[in-house]
N, C-alpha and C. Protein backbone atom coordinates (compact mmCIF):
# COMPACT_ATOMS: atom_id res chain seq x y z
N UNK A 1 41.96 -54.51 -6.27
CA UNK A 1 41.74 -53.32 -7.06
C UNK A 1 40.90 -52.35 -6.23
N UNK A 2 41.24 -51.08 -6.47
CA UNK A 2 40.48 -49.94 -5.39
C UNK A 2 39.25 -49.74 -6.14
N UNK A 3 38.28 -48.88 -5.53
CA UNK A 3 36.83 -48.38 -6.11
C UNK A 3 37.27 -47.55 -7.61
N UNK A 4 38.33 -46.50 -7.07
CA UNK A 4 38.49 -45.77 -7.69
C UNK A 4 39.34 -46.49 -9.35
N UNK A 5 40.14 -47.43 -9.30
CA UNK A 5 40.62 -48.11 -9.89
C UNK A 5 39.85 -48.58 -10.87
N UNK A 6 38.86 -49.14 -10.37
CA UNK A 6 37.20 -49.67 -10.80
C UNK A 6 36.55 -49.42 -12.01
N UNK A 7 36.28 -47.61 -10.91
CA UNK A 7 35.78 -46.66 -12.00
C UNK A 7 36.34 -46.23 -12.85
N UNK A 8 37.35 -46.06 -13.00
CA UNK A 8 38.61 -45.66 -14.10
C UNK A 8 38.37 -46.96 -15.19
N UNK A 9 38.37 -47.95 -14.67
CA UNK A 9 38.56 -48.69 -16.06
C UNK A 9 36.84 -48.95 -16.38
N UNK A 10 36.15 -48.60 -16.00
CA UNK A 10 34.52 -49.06 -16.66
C UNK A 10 34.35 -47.73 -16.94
N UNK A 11 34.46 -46.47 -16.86
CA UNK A 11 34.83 -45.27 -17.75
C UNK A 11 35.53 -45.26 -18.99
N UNK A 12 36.67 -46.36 -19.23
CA UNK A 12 37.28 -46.14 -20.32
C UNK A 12 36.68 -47.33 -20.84
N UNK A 13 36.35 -48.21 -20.85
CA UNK A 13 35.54 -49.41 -21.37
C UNK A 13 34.52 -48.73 -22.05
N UNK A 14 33.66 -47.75 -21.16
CA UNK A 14 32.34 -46.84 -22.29
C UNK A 14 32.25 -45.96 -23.25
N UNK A 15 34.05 -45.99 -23.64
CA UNK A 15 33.91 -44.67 -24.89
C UNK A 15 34.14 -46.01 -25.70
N UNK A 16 32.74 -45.72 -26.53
CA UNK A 16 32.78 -46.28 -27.67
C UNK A 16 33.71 -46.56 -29.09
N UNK A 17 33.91 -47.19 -29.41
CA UNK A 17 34.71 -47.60 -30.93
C UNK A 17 34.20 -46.18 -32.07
N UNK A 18 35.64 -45.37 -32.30
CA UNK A 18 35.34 -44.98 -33.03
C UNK A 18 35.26 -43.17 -32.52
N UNK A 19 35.21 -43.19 -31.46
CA UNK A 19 35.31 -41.95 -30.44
C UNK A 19 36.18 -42.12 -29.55
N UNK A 20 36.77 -40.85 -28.85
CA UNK A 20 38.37 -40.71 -28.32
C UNK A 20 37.16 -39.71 -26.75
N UNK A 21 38.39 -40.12 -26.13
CA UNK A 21 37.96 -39.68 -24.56
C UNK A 21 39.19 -38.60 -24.10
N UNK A 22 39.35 -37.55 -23.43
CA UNK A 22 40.62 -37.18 -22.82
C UNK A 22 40.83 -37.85 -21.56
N UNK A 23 41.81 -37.52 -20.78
CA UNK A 23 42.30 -38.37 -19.56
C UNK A 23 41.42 -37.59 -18.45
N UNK A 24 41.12 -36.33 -18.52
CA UNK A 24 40.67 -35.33 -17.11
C UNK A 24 38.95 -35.79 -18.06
N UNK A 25 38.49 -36.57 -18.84
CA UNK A 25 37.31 -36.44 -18.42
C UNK A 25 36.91 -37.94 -18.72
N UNK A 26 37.88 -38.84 -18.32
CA UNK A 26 37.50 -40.19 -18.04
C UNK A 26 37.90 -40.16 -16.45
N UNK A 27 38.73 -39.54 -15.85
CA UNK A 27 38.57 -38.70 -14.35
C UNK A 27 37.02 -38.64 -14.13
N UNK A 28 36.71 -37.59 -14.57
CA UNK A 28 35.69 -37.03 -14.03
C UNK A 28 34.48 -37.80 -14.25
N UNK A 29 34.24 -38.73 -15.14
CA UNK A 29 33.40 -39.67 -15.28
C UNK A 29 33.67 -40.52 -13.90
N UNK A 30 34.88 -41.18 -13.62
CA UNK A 30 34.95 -42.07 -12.55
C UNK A 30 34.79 -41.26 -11.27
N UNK A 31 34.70 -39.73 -11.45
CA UNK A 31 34.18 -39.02 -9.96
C UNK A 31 35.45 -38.99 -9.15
N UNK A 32 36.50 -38.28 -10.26
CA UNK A 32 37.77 -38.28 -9.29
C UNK A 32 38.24 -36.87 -10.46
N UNK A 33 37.58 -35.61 -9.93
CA UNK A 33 38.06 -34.50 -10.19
C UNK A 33 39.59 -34.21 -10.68
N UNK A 34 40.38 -35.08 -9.78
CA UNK A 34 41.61 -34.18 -10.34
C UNK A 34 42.75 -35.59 -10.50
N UNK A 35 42.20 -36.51 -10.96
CA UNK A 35 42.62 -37.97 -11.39
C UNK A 35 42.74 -38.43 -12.68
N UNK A 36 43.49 -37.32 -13.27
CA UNK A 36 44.14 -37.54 -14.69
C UNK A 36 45.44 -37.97 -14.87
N UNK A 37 46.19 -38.19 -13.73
CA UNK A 37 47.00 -38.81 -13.89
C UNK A 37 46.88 -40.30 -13.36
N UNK A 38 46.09 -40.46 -12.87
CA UNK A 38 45.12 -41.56 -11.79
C UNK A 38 45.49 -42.65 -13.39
N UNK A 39 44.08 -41.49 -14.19
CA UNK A 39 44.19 -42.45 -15.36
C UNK A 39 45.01 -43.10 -16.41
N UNK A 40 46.21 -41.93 -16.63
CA UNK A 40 47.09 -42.30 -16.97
C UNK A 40 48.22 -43.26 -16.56
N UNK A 41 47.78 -44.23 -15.31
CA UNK A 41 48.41 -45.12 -14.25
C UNK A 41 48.02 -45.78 -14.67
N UNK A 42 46.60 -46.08 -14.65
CA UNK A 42 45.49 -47.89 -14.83
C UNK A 42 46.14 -47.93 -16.72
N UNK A 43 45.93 -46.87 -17.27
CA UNK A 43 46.04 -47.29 -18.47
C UNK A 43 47.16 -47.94 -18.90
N UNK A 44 48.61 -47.30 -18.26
CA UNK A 44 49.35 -47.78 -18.77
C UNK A 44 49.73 -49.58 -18.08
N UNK A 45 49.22 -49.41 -16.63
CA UNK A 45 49.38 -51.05 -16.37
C UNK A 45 48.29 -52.08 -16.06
N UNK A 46 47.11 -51.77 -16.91
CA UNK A 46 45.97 -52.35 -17.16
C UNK A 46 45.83 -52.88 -18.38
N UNK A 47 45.79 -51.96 -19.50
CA UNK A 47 45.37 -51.88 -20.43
C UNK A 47 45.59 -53.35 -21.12
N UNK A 48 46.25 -54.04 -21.23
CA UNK A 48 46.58 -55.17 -21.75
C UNK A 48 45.66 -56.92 -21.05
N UNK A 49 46.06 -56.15 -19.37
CA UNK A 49 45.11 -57.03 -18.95
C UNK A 49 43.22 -57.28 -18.64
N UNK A 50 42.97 -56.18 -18.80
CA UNK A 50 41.68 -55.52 -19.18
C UNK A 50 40.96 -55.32 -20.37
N UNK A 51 42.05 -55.48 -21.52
CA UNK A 51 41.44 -55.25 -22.66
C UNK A 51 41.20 -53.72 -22.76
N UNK A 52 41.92 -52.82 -22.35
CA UNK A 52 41.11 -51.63 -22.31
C UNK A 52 41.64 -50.53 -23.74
N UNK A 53 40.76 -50.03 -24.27
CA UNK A 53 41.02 -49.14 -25.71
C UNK A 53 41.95 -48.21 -25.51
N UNK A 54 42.78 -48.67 -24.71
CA UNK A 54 43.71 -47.33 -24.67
C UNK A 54 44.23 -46.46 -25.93
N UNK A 55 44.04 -46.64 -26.94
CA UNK A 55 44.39 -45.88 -27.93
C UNK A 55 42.73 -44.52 -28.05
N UNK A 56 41.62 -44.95 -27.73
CA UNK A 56 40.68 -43.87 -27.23
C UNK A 56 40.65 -42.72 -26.76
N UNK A 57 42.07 -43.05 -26.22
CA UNK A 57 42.09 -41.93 -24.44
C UNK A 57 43.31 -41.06 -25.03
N UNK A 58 42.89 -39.54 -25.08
CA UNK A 58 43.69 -39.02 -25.59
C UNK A 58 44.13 -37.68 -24.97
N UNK A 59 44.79 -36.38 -24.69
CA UNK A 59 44.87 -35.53 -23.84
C UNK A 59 44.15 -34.26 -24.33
N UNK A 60 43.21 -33.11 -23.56
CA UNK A 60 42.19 -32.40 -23.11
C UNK A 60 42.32 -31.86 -24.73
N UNK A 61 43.88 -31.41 -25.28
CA UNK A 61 44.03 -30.41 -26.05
C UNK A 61 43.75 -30.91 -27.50
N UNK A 62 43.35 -32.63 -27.45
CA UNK A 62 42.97 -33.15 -29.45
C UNK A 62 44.08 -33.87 -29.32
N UNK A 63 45.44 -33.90 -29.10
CA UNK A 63 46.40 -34.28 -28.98
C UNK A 63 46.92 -35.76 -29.04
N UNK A 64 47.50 -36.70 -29.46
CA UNK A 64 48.00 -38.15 -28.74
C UNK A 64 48.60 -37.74 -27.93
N UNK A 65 48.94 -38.20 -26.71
CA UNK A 65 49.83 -37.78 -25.79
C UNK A 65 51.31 -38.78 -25.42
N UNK A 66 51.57 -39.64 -26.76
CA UNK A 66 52.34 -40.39 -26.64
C UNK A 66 53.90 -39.76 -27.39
N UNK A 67 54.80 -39.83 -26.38
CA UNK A 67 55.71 -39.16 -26.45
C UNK A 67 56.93 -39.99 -27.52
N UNK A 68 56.47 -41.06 -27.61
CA UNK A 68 57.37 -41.74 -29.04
C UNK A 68 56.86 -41.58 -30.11
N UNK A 69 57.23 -41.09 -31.41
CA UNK A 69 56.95 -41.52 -32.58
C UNK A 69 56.37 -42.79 -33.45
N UNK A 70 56.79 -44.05 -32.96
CA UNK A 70 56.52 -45.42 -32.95
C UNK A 70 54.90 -45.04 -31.80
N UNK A 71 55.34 -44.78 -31.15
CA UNK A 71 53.72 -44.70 -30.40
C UNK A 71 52.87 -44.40 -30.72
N UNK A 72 52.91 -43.03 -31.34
CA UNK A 72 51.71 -42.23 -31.41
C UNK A 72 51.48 -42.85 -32.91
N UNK A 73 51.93 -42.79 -33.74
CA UNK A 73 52.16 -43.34 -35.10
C UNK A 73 51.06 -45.10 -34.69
N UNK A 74 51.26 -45.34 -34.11
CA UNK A 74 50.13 -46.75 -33.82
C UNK A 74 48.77 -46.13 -33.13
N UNK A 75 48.78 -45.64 -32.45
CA UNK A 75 47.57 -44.89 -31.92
C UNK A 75 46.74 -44.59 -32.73
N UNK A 76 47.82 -43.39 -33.58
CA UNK A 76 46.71 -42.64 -34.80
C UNK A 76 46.17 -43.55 -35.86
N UNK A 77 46.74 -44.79 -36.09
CA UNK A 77 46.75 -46.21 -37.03
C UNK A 77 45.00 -46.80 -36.67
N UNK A 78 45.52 -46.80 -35.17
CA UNK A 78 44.04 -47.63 -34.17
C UNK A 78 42.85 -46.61 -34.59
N UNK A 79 43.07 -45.44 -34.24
CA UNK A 79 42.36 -44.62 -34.44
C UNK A 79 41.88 -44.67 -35.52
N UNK A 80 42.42 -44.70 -36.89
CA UNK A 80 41.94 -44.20 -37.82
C UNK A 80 41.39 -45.50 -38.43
N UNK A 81 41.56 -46.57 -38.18
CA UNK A 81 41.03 -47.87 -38.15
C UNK A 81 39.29 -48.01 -38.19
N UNK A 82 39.32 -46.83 -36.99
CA UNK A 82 38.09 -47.02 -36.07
C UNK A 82 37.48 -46.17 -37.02
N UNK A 83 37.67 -44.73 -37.66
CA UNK A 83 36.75 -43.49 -38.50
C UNK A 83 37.49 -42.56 -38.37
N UNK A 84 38.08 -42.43 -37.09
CA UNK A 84 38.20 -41.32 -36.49
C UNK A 84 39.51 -40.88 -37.48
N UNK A 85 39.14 -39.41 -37.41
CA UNK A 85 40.18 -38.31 -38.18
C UNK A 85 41.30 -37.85 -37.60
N UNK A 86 42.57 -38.57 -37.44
CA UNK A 86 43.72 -37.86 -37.14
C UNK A 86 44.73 -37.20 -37.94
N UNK A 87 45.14 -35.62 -37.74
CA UNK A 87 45.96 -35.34 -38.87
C UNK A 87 47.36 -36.21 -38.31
N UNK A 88 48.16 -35.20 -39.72
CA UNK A 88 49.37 -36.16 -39.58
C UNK A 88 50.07 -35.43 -38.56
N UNK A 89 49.95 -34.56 -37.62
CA UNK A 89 50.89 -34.52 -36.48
C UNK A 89 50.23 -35.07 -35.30
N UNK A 90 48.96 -36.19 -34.93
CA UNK A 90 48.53 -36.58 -34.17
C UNK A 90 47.26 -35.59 -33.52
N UNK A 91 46.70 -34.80 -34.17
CA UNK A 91 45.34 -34.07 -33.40
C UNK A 91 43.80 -34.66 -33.84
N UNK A 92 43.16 -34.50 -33.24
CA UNK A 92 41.76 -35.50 -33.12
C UNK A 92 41.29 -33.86 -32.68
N UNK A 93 40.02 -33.45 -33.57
CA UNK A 93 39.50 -32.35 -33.79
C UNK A 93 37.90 -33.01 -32.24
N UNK A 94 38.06 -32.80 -31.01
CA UNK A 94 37.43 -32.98 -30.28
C UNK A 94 36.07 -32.25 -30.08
N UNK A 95 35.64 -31.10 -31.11
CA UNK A 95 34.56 -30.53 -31.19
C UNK A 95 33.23 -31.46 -32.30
């Protein structure tokens, strides 16, 4: 596993239960400016073996960024599990 690899997943390990992260600033936590798609790599072939909250990690704009219906529809499930407020077209009010 690379440094950068590293930091990507102990960045997404620290957003807490219950709070959502975007992808460009679990980047920028791991100190990789323009590694939002970086993150969107570990997540999708980590996440299972890491344990990692990938349902947390969400895109800059409030958004799920999961392009299936069946997907995002479980996300917003996890999510809302946790407190967190998703409407019904998948936005997470990030302010």
């Amino acid at each position: 596993m690379t440094d950068s690899t590293s930091r990507i997943i102990n960045a997404i390990l620290a957003v807490p239960k219950g709070e959502v992260s975007c992808y460009r600033d679990i980047a920028l936590a791991a100190g990789l400016p323009n590694g939002a798609r970086q993150v969107v790599r570990v997540l999708h072939s980590m996440s299972e073996k890491y344990r990692l909250p990938w349902h947390r990690i969400i895109r800059a704009d409030g958004f799920i960024a999961s392009t299936s219906c069946q997907g995002r529809e479980l996300q917003a499930e996890l999510l809302r599990a946790e407190g967190v407020k998703v409407s019904e077209n998948g936005w997470i009010d990030l302010g």
